[in-house]
C-alpha atoms as a PDB file:
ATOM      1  CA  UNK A   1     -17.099  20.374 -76.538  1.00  0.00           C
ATOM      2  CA  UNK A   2     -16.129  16.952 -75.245  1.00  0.00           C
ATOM      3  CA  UNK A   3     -17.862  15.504 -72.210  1.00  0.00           C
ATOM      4  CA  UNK A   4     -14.311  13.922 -71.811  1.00  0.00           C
ATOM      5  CA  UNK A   5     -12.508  17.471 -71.561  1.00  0.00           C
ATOM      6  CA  UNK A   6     -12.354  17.552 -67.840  1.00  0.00           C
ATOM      7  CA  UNK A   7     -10.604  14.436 -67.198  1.00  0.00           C
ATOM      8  CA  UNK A   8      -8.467  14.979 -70.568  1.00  0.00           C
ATOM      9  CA  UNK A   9      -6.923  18.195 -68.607  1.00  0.00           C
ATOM     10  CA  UNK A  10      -6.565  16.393 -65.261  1.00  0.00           C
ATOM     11  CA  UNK A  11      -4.567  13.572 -66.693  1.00  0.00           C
ATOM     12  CA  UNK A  12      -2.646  16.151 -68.712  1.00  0.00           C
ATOM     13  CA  UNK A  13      -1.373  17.992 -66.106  1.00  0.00           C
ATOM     14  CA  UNK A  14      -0.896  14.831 -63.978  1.00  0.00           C
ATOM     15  CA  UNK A  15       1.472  13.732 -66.230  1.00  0.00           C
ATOM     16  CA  UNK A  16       3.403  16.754 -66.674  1.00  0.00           C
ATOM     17  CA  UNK A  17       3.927  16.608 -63.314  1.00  0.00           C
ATOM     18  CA  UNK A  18       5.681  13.061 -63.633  1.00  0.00           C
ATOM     19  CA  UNK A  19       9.429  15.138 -65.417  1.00  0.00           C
ATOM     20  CA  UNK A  20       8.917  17.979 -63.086  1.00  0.00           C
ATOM     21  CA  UNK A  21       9.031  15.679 -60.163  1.00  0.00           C
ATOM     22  CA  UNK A  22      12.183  13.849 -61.803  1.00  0.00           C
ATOM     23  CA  UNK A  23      10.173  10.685 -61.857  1.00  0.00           C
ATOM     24  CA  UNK A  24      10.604   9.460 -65.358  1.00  0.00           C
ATOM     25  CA  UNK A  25      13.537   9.349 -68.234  1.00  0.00           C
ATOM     26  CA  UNK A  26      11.986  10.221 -72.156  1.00  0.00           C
ATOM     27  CA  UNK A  27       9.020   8.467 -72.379  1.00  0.00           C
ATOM     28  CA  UNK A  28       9.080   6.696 -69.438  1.00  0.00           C
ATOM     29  CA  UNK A  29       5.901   5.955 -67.279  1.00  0.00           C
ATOM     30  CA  UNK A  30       2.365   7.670 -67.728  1.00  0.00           C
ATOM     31  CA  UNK A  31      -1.152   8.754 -65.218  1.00  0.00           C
ATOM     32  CA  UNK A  32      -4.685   8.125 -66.318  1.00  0.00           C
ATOM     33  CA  UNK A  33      -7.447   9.996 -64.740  1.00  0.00           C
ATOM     34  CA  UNK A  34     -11.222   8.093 -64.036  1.00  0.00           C
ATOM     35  CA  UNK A  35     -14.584   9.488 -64.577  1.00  0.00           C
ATOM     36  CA  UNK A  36     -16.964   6.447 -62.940  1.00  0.00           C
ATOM     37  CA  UNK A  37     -19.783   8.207 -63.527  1.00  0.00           C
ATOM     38  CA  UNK A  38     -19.015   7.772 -67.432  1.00  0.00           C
ATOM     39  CA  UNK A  39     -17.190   4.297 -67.151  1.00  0.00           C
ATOM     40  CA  UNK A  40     -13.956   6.039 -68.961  1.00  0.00           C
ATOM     41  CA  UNK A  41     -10.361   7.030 -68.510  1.00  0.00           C
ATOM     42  CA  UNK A  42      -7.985   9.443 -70.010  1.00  0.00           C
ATOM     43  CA  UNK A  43      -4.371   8.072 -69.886  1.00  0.00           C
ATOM     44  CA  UNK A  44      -1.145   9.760 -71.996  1.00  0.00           C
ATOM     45  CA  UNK A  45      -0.809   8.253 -75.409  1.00  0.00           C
ATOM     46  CA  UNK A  46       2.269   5.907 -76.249  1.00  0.00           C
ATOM     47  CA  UNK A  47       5.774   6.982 -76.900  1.00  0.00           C
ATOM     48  CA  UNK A  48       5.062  10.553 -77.291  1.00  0.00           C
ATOM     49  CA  UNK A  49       7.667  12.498 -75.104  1.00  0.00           C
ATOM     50  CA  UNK A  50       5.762  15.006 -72.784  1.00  0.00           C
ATOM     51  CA  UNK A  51       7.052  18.055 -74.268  1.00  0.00           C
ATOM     52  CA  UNK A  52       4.752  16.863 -76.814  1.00  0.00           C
ATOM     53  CA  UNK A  53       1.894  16.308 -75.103  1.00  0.00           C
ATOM     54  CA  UNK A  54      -1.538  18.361 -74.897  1.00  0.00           C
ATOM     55  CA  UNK A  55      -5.173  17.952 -73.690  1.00  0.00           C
ATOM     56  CA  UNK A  56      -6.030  16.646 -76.572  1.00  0.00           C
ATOM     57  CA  UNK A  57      -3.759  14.069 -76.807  1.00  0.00           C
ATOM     58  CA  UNK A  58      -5.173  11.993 -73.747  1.00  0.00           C
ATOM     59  CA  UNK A  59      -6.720   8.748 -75.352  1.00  0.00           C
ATOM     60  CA  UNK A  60     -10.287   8.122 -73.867  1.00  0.00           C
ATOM     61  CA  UNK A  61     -10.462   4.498 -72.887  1.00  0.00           C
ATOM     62  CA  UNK A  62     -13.252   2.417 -71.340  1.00  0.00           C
ATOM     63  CA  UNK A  63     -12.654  -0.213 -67.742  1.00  0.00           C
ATOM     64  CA  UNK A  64     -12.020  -2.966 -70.531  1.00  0.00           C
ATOM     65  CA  UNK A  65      -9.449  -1.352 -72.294  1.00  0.00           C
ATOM     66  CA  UNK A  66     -10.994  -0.175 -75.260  1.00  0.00           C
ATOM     67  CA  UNK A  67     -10.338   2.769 -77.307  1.00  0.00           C
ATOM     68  CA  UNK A  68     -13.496   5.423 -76.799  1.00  0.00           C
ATOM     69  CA  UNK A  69     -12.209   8.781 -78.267  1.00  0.00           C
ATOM     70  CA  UNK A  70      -8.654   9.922 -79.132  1.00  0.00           C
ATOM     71  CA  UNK A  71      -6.589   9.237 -82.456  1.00  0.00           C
ATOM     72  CA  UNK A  72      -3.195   8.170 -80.910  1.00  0.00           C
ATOM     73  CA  UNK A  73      -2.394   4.482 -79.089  1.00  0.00           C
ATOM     74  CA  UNK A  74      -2.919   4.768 -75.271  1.00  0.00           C
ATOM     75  CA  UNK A  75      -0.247   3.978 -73.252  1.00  0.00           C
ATOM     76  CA  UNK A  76       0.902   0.298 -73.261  1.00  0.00           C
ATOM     77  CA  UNK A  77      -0.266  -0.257 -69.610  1.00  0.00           C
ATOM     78  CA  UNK A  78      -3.609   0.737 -70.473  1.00  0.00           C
ATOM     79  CA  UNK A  79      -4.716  -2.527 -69.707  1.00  0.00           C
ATOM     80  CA  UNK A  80      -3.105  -2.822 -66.293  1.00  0.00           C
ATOM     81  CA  UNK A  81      -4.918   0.539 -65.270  1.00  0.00           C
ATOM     82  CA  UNK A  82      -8.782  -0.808 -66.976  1.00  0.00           C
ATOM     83  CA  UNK A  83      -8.061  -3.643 -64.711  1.00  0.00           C
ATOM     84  CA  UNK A  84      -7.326  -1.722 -61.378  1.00  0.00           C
ATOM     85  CA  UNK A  85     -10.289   1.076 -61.899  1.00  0.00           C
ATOM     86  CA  UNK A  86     -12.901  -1.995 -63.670  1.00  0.00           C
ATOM     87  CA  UNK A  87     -11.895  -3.787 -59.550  1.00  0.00           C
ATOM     88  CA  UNK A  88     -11.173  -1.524 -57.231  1.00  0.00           C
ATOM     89  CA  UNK A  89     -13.198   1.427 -56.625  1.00  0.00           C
ATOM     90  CA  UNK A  90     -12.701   4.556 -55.254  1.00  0.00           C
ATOM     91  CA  UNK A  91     -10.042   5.230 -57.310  1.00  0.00           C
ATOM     92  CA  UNK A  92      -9.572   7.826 -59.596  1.00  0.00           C
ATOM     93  CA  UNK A  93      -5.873   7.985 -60.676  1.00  0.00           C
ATOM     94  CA  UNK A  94      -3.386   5.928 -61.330  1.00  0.00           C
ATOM     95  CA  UNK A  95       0.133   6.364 -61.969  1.00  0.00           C
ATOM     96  CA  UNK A  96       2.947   4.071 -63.039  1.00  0.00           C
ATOM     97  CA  UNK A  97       6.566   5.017 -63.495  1.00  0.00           C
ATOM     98  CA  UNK A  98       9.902   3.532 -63.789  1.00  0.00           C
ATOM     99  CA  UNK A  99      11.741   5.663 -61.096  1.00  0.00           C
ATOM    100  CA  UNK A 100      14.942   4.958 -60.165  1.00  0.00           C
ATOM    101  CA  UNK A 101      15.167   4.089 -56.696  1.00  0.00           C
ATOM    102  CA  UNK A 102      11.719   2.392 -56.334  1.00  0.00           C
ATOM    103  CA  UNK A 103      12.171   0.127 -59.759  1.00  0.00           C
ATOM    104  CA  UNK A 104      15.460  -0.516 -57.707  1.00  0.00           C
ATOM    105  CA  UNK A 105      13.411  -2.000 -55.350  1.00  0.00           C
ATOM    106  CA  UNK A 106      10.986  -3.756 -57.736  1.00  0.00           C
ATOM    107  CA  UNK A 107      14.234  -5.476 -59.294  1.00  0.00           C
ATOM    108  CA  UNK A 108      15.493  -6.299 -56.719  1.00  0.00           C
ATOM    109  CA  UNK A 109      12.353  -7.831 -55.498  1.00  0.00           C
ATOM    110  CA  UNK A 110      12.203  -6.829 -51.908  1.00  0.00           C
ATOM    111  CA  UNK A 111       9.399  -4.763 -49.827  1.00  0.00           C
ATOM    112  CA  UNK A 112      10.229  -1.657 -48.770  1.00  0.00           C
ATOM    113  CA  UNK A 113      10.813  -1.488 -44.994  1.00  0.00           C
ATOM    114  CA  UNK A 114       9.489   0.876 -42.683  1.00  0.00           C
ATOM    115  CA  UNK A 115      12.456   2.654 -41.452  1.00  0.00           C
ATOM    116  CA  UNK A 116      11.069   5.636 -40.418  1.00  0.00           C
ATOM    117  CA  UNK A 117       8.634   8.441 -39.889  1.00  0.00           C
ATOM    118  CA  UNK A 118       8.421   9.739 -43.215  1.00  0.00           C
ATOM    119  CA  UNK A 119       7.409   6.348 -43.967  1.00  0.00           C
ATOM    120  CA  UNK A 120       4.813   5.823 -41.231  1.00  0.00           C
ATOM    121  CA  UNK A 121       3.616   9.046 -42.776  1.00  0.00           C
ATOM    122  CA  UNK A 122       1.489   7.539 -45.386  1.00  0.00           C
ATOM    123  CA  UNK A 123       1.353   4.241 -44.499  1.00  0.00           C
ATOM    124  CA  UNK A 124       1.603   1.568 -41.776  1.00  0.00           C
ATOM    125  CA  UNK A 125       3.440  -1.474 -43.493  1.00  0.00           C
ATOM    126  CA  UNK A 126       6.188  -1.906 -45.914  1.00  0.00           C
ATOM    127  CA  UNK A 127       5.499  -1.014 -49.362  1.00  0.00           C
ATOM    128  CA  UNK A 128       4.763  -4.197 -50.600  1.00  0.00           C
ATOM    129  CA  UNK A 129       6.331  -5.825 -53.718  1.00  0.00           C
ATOM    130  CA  UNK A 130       4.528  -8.438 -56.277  1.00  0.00           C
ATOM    131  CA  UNK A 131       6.201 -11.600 -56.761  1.00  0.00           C
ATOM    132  CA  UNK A 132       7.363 -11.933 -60.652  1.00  0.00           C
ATOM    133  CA  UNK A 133       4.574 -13.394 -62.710  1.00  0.00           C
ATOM    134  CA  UNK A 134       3.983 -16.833 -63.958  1.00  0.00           C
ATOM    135  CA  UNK A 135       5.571 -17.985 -67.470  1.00  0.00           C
ATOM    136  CA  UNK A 136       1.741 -18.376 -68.030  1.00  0.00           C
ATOM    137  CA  UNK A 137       0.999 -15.463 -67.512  1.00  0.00           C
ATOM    138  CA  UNK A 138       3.916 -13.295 -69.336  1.00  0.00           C
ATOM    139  CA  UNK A 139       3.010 -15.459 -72.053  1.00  0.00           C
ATOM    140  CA  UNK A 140      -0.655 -14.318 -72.065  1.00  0.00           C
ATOM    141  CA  UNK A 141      -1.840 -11.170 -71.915  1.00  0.00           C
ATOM    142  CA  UNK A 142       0.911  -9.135 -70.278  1.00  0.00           C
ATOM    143  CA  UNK A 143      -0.225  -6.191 -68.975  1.00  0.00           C
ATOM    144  CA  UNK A 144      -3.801  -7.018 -68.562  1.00  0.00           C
ATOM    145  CA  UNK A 145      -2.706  -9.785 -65.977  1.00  0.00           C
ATOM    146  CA  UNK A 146      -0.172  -7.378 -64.431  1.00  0.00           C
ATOM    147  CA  UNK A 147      -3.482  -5.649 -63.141  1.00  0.00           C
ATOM    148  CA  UNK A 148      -4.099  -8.841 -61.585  1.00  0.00           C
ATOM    149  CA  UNK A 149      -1.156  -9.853 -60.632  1.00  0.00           C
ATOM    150  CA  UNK A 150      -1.737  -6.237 -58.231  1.00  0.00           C
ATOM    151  CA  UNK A 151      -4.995  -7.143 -57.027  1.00  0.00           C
ATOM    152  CA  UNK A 152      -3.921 -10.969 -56.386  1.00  0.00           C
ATOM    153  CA  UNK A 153      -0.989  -9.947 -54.059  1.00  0.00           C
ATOM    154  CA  UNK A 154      -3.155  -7.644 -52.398  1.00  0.00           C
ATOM    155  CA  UNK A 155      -5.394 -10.249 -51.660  1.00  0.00           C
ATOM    156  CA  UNK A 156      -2.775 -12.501 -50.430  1.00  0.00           C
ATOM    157  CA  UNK A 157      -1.556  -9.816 -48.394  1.00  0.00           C
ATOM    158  CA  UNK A 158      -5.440  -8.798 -46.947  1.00  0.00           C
ATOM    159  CA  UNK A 159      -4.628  -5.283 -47.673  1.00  0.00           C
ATOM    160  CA  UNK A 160      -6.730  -2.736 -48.423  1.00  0.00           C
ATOM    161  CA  UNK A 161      -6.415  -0.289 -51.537  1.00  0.00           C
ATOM    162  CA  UNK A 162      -7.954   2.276 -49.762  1.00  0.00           C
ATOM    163  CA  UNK A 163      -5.497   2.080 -46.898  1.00  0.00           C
ATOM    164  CA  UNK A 164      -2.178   1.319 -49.082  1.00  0.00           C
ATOM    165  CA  UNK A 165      -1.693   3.078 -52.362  1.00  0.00           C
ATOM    166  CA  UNK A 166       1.350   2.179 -53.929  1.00  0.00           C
ATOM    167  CA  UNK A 167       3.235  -1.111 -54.946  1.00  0.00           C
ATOM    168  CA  UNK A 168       6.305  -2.324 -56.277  1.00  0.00           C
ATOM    169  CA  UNK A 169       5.311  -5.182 -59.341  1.00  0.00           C
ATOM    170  CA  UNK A 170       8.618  -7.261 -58.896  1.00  0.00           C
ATOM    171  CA  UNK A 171      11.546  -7.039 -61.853  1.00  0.00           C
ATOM    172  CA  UNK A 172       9.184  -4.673 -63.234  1.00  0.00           C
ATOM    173  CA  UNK A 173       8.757  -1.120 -61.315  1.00  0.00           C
ATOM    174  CA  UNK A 174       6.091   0.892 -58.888  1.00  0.00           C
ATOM    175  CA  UNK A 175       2.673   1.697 -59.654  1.00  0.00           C
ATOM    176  CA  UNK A 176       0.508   4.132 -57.184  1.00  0.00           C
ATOM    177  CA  UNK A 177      -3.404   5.236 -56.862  1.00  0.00           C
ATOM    178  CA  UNK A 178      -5.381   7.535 -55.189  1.00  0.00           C
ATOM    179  CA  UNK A 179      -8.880   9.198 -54.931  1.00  0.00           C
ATOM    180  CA  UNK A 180      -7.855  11.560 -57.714  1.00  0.00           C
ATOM    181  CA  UNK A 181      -5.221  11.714 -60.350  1.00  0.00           C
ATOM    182  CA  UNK A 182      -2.856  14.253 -58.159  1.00  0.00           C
ATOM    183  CA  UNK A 183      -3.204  12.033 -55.185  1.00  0.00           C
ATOM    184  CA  UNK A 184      -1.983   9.434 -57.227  1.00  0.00           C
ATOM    185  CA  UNK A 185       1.087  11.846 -58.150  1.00  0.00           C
ATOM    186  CA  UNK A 186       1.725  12.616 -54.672  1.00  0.00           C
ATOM    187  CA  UNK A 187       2.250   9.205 -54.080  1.00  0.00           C
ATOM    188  CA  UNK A 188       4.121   8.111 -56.747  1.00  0.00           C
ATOM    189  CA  UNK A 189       6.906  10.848 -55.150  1.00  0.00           C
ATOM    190  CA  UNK A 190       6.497   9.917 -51.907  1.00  0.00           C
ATOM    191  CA  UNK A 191       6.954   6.288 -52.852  1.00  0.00           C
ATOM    192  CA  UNK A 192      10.435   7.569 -54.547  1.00  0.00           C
ATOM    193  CA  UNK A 193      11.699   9.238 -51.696  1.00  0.00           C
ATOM    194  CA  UNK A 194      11.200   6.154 -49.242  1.00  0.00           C
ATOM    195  CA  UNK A 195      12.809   4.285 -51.460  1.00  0.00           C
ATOM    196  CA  UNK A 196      15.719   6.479 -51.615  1.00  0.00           C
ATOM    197  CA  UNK A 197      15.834   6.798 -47.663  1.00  0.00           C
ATOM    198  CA  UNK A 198      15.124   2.813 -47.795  1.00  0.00           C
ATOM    199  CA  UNK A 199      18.271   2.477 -49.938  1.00  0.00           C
ATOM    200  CA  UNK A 200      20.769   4.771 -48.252  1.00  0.00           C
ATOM    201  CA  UNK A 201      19.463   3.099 -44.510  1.00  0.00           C
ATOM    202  CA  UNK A 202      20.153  -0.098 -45.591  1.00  0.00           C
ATOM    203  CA  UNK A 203      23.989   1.169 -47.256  1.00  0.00           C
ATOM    204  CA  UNK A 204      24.966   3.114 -43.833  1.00  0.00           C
ATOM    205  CA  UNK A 205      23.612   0.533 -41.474  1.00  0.00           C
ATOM    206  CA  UNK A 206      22.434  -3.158 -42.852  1.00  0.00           C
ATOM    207  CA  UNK A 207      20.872  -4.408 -40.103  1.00  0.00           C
ATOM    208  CA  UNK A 208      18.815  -1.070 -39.313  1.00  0.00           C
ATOM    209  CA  UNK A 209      15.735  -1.969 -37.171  1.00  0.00           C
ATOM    210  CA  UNK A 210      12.191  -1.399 -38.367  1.00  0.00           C
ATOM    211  CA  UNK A 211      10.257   1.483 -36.957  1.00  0.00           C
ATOM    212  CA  UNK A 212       8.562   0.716 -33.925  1.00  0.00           C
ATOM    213  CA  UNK A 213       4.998   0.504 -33.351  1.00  0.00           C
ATOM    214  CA  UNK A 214       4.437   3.254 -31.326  1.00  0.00           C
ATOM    215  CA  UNK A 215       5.849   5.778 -33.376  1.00  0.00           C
ATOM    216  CA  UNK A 216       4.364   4.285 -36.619  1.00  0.00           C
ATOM    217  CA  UNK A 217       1.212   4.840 -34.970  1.00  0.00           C
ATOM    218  CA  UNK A 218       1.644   7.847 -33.896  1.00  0.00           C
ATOM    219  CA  UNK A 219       2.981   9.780 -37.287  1.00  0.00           C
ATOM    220  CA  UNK A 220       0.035   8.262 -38.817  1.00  0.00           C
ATOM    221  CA  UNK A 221      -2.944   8.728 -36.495  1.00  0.00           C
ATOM    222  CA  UNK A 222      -1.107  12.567 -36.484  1.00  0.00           C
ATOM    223  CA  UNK A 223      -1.321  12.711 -40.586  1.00  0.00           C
ATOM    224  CA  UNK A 224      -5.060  10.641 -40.922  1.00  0.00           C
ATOM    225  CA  UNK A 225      -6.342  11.371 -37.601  1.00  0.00           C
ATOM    226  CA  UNK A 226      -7.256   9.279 -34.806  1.00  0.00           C
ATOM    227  CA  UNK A 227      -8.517   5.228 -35.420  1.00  0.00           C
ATOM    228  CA  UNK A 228      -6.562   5.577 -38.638  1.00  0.00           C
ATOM    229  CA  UNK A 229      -4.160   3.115 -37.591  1.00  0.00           C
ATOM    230  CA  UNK A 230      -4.783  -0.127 -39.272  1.00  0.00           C
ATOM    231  CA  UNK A 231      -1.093  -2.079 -38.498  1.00  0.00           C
ATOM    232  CA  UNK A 232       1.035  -4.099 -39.578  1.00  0.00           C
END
């Protein structure tokens, strides 16, 4: 048996989870699931549709990006995930898709605002979106330096990973993390549906305030428990 059979299941059904959740179209989007302790992930295998898919068909892959085990090419954002899990630790799963209302987002090239509760939720800020790469980089390396270009605007931002989970990479679409790969799903909904409410605020009232502080604390510190708070 593989040593890799664990995390070949848990990215399986991660993924799976991606069409029940209406969060991609055909091919559209994959999840890799980390195991640290072996330096590897398993991540769905390019352009084959889901109803397709099968343990077995998760491509082992190492924190550089290299193949380890599987037959099949691993998802063309391979690299972007080696990068995140090879930088950031403590994460376990990682999920990109191109859903509809949070790519709208990502095109669009706006942060999500924090309109409301649901928002405040899971996290204290706006979902934050990636500025559009350099020519230099789109020429290079693509979606190795899309890992960076993550990490970089994180940095700019002084944000934590560990704190916020999910991103919008601008004229490109959302990817999300989390301490495992279903964590990483969770989020990767969650991130839809504020988009959505995000959308339809903005359509019935345009100049919609924020949330305010106090409640944004509050629906958090109620969800993470108390000191969770880290602001805006």
């Amino acid at each position: 048996m593989s040593i890799y059979k664990i995390i070949r299941e848990t990215a399986y059904e991660a993924n799976m989870e991606l069409p029940r959740l209406g969060l991609v179209l055909f091919t559209f989007g994959n999840v890799s699931a980390a195991d640290r302790d072996e330096g590897v992930f398993a991540i769905k295998p390019s352009g084959v549709p889901y109803k397709d898919l099968s343990p077995d068909k998760m491509v082992i892959v190492d924190f550089d990006g290299n193949t380890v085990e599987g037959t099949l090419r691993p998802s063309s954002d391979t690299k972007t995930h080696a990068v995140l899990y090879k930088h950031w630790e403590g994460i376990n799963g990682i999920v990109h898709t191109h859903s509809t209302y949070a790519t709208s987002w990502a095109q669009a090239q706006m942060d999500i605002p924090i309109f409301g509760t649901t928002h405040a939720d899971h996290l204290t800020v706006d979902v934050p979106c990636a500025p559009p790469m350099s020519d230099e980089m789109i020429k290079g390396n693509y979606e190795y330096e899309t890992g960076f270009q993550i990490i970089n605007h994180f940095t700019e931002l002084g944000y934590s990973h560990h704190e916020v989970e999910m991103i919008l990479v601008g004229n490109h679409a959302p990817f999300t993390w989390g301490k495992t790969a279903e964590k990483a799903v969770y989020n990767s909904a969650v991130l839809e549906s504020i988009a959505h409410m995000a959308l339809l605020t903005r359509q019935i009232n345009m100049h919609s305030p924020k949330l305010k502080d106090a409640l944004i604390k509050k629906h958090f510190e109620r969800k993470h428990g108390p000191d969770s708070y880290y602001g805006q």
